[in-house]
C-alpha atoms as a PDB file:
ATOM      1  CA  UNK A   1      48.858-111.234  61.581  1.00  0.00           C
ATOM      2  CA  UNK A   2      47.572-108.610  59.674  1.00  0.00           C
ATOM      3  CA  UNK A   3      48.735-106.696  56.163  1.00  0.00           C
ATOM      4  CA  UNK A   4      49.888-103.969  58.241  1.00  0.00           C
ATOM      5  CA  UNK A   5      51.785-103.160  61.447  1.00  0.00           C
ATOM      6  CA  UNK A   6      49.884-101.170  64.240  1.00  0.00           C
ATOM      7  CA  UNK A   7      51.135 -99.130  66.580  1.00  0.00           C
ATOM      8  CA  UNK A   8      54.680 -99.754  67.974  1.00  0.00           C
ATOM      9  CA  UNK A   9      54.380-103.135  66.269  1.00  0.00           C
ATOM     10  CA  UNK A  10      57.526-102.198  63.208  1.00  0.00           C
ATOM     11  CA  UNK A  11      60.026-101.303  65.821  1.00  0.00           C
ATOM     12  CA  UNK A  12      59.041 -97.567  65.961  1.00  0.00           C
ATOM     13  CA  UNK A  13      59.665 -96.143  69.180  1.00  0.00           C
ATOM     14  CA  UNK A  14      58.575 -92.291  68.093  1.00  0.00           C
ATOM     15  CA  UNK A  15      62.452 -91.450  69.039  1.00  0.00           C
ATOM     16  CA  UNK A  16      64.834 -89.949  66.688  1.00  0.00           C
ATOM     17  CA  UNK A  17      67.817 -92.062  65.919  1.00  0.00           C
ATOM     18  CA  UNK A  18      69.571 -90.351  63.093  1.00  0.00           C
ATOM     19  CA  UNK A  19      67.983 -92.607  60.536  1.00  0.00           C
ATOM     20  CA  UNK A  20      66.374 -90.774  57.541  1.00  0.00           C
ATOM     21  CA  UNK A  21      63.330 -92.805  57.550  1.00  0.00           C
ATOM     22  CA  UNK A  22      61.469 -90.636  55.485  1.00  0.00           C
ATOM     23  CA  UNK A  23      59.536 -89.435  57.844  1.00  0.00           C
ATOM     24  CA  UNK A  24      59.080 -86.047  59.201  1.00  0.00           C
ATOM     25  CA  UNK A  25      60.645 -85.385  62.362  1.00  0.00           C
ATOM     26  CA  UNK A  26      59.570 -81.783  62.670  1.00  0.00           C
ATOM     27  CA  UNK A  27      62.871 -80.415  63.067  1.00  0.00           C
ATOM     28  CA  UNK A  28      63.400 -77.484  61.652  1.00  0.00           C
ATOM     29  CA  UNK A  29      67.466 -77.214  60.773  1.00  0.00           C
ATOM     30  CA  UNK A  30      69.431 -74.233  61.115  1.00  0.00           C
ATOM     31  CA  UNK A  31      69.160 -73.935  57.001  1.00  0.00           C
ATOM     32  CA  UNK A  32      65.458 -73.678  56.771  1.00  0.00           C
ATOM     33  CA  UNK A  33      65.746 -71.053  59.563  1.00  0.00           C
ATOM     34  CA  UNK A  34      67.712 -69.198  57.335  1.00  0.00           C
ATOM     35  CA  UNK A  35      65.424 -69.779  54.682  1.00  0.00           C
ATOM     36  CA  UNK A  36      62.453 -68.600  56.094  1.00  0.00           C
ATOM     37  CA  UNK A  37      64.354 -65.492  57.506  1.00  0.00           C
ATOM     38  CA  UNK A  38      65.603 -63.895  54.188  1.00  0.00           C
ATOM     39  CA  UNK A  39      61.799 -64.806  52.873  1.00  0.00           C
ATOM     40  CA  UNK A  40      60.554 -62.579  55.522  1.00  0.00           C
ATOM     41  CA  UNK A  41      63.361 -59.941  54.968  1.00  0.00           C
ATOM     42  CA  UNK A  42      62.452 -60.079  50.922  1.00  0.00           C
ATOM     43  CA  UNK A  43      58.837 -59.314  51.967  1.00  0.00           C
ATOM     44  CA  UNK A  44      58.829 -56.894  54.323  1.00  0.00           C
ATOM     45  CA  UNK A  45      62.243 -54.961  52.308  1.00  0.00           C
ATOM     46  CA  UNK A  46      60.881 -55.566  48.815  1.00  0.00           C
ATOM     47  CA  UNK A  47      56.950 -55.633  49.342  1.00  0.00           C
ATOM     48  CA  UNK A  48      55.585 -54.637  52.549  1.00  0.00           C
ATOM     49  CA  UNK A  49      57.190 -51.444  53.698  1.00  0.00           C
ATOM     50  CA  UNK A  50      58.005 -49.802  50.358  1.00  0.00           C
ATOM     51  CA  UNK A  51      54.188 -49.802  49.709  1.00  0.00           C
ATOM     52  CA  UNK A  52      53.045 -48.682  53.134  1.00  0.00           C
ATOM     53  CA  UNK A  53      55.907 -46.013  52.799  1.00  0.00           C
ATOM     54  CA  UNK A  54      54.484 -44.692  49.410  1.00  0.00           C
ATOM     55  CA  UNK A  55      50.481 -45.100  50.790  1.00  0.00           C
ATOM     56  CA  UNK A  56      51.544 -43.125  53.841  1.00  0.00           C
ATOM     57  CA  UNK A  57      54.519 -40.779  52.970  1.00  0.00           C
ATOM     58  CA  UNK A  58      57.282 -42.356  54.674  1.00  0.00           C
ATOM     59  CA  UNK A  59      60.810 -40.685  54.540  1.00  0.00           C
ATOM     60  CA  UNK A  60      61.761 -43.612  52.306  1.00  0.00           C
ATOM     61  CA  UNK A  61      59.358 -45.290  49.727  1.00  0.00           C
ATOM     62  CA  UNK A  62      61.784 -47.329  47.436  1.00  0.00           C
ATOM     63  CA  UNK A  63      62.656 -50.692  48.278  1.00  0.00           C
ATOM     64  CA  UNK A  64      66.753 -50.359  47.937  1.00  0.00           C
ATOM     65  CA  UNK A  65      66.052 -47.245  50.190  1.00  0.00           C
ATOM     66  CA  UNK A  66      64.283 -49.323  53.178  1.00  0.00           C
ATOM     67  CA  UNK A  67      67.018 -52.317  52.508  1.00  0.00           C
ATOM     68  CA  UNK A  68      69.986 -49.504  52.950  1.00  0.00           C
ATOM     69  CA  UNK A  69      67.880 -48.114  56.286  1.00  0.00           C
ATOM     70  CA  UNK A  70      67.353 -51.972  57.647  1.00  0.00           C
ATOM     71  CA  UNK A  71      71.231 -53.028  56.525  1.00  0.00           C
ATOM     72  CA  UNK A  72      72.665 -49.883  58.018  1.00  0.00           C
ATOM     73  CA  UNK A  73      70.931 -50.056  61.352  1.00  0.00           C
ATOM     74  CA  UNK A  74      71.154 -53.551  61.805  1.00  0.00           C
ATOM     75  CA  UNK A  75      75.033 -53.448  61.176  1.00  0.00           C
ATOM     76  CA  UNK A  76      75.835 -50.040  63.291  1.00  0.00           C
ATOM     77  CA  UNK A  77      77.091 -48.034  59.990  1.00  0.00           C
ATOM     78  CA  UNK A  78      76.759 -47.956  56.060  1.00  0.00           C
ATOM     79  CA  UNK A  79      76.605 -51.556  55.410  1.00  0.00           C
ATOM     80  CA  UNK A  80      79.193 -51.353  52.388  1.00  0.00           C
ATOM     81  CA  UNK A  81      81.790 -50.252  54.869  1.00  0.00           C
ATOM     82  CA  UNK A  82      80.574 -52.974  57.549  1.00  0.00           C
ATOM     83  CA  UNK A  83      79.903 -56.114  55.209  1.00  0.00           C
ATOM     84  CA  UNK A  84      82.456 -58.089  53.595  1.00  0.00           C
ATOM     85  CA  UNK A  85      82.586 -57.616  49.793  1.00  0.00           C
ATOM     86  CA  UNK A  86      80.673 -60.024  48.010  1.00  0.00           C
ATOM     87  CA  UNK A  87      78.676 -61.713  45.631  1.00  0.00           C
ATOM     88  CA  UNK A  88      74.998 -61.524  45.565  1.00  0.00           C
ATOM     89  CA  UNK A  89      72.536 -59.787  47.573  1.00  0.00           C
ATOM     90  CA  UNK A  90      73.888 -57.718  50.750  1.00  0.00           C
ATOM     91  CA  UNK A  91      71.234 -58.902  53.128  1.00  0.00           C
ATOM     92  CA  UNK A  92      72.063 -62.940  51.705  1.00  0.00           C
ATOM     93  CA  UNK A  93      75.554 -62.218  52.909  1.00  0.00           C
ATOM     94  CA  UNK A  94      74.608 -61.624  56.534  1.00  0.00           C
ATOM     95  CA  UNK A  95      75.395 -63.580  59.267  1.00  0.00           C
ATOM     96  CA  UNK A  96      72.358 -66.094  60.971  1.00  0.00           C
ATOM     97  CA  UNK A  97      72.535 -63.574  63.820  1.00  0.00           C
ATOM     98  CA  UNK A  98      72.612 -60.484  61.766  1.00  0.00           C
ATOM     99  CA  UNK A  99      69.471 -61.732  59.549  1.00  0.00           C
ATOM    100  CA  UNK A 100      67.925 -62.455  62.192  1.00  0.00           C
ATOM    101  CA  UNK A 101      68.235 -58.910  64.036  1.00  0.00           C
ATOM    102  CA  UNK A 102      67.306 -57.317  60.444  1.00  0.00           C
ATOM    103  CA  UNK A 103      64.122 -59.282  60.129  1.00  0.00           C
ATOM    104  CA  UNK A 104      63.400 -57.739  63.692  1.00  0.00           C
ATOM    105  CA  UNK A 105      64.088 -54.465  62.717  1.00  0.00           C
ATOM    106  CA  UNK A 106      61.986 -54.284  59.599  1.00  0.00           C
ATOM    107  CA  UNK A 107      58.907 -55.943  61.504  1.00  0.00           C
ATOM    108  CA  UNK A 108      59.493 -52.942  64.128  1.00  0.00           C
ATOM    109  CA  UNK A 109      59.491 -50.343  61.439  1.00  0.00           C
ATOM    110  CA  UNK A 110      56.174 -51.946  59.921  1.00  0.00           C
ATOM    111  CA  UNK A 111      54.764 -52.257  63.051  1.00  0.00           C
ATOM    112  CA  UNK A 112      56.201 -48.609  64.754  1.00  0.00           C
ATOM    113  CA  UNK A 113      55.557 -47.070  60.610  1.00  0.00           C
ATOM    114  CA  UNK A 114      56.643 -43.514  60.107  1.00  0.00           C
ATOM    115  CA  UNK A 115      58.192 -41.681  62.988  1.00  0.00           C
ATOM    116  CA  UNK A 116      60.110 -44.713  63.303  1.00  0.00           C
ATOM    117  CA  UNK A 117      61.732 -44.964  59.783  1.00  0.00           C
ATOM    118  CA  UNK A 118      62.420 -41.389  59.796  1.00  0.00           C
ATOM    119  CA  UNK A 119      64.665 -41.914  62.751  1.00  0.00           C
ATOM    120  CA  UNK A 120      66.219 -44.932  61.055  1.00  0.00           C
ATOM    121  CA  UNK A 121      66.812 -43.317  57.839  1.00  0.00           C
ATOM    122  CA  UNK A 122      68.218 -39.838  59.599  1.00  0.00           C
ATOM    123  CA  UNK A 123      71.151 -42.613  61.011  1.00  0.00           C
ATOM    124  CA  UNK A 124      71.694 -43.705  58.095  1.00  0.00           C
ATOM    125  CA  UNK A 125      72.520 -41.063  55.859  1.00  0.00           C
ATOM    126  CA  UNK A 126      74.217 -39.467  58.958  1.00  0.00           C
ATOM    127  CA  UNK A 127      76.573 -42.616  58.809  1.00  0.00           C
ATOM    128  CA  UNK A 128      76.972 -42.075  54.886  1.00  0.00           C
ATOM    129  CA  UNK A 129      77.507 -38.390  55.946  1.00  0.00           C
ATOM    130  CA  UNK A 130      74.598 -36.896  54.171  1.00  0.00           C
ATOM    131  CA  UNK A 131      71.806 -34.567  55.554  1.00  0.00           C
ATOM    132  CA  UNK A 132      68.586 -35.907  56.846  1.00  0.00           C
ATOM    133  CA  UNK A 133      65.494 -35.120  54.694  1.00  0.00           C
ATOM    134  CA  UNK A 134      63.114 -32.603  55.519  1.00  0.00           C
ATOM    135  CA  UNK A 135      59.828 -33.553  57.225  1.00  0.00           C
ATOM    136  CA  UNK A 136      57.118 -33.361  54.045  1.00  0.00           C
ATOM    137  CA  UNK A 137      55.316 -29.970  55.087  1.00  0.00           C
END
């Protein structure tokens, strides 16, 4: 018998049985999920889009401007009116679903870029009954 076990020899059958083992099972639970979610909203809201906005003249450049144009159109309305008060961020307070659809929409605006936020942002402000901007002549 040898120092160590080989394969299938120490009762592993490769099958999840609840056990925290230590191993990795490659699950990924519904908490990392969210995880990696509002890590891609962060990017794209605080990073990404703001820059592309201000390198290609977007109707909004700022990043609480592009998070108010992602919240609002991912919740159907001004998302102060929509989302239960809270602590913290807005976009932490969203359900899995909602986060989800947000991350979706902000990947479509980076990949659709201007024509597309302008649309997005014009809904917006309409919903916080303000005017849309004028097109940059």
């Amino acid at each position: 018998m040898g120092a160590s076990a080989g394969p299938g020899e120490d009762g592993d059958t490769g099958r999840d049985t609840g056990r925290d083992t230590g191993r990795d099972t490659g699950r990924v639970t519904a908490g990392d999920e969210r995880e990696r979610l509002l890590a891609r909203y962060r990017e794209l809201v605080l990073d990404v889009l703001p820059r592309r906005g201000c390198a290609e003249g977007w109707a909004v450049q700022v990043d609480h401007c592009v998070g108010r144009v992602v919240l609002d159109n991912t919740l159907g309305g001004a998302w102060r009116t929509v989302l239960p008060a809270g602590r913290g961020a807005a976009y932490a307070r969203l359900a899995p679903e909602e986060l989800a659809r947000a991350v979706e929409l902000a990947e479509r605006m980076d990949a659709e870029g201007a024509d597309l936020v302008a649309e997005l942002d014009a809904r917006s402000l309409a919903w916080r009954g303000k005017p849309a901007k004028r097109p940059p002549r």
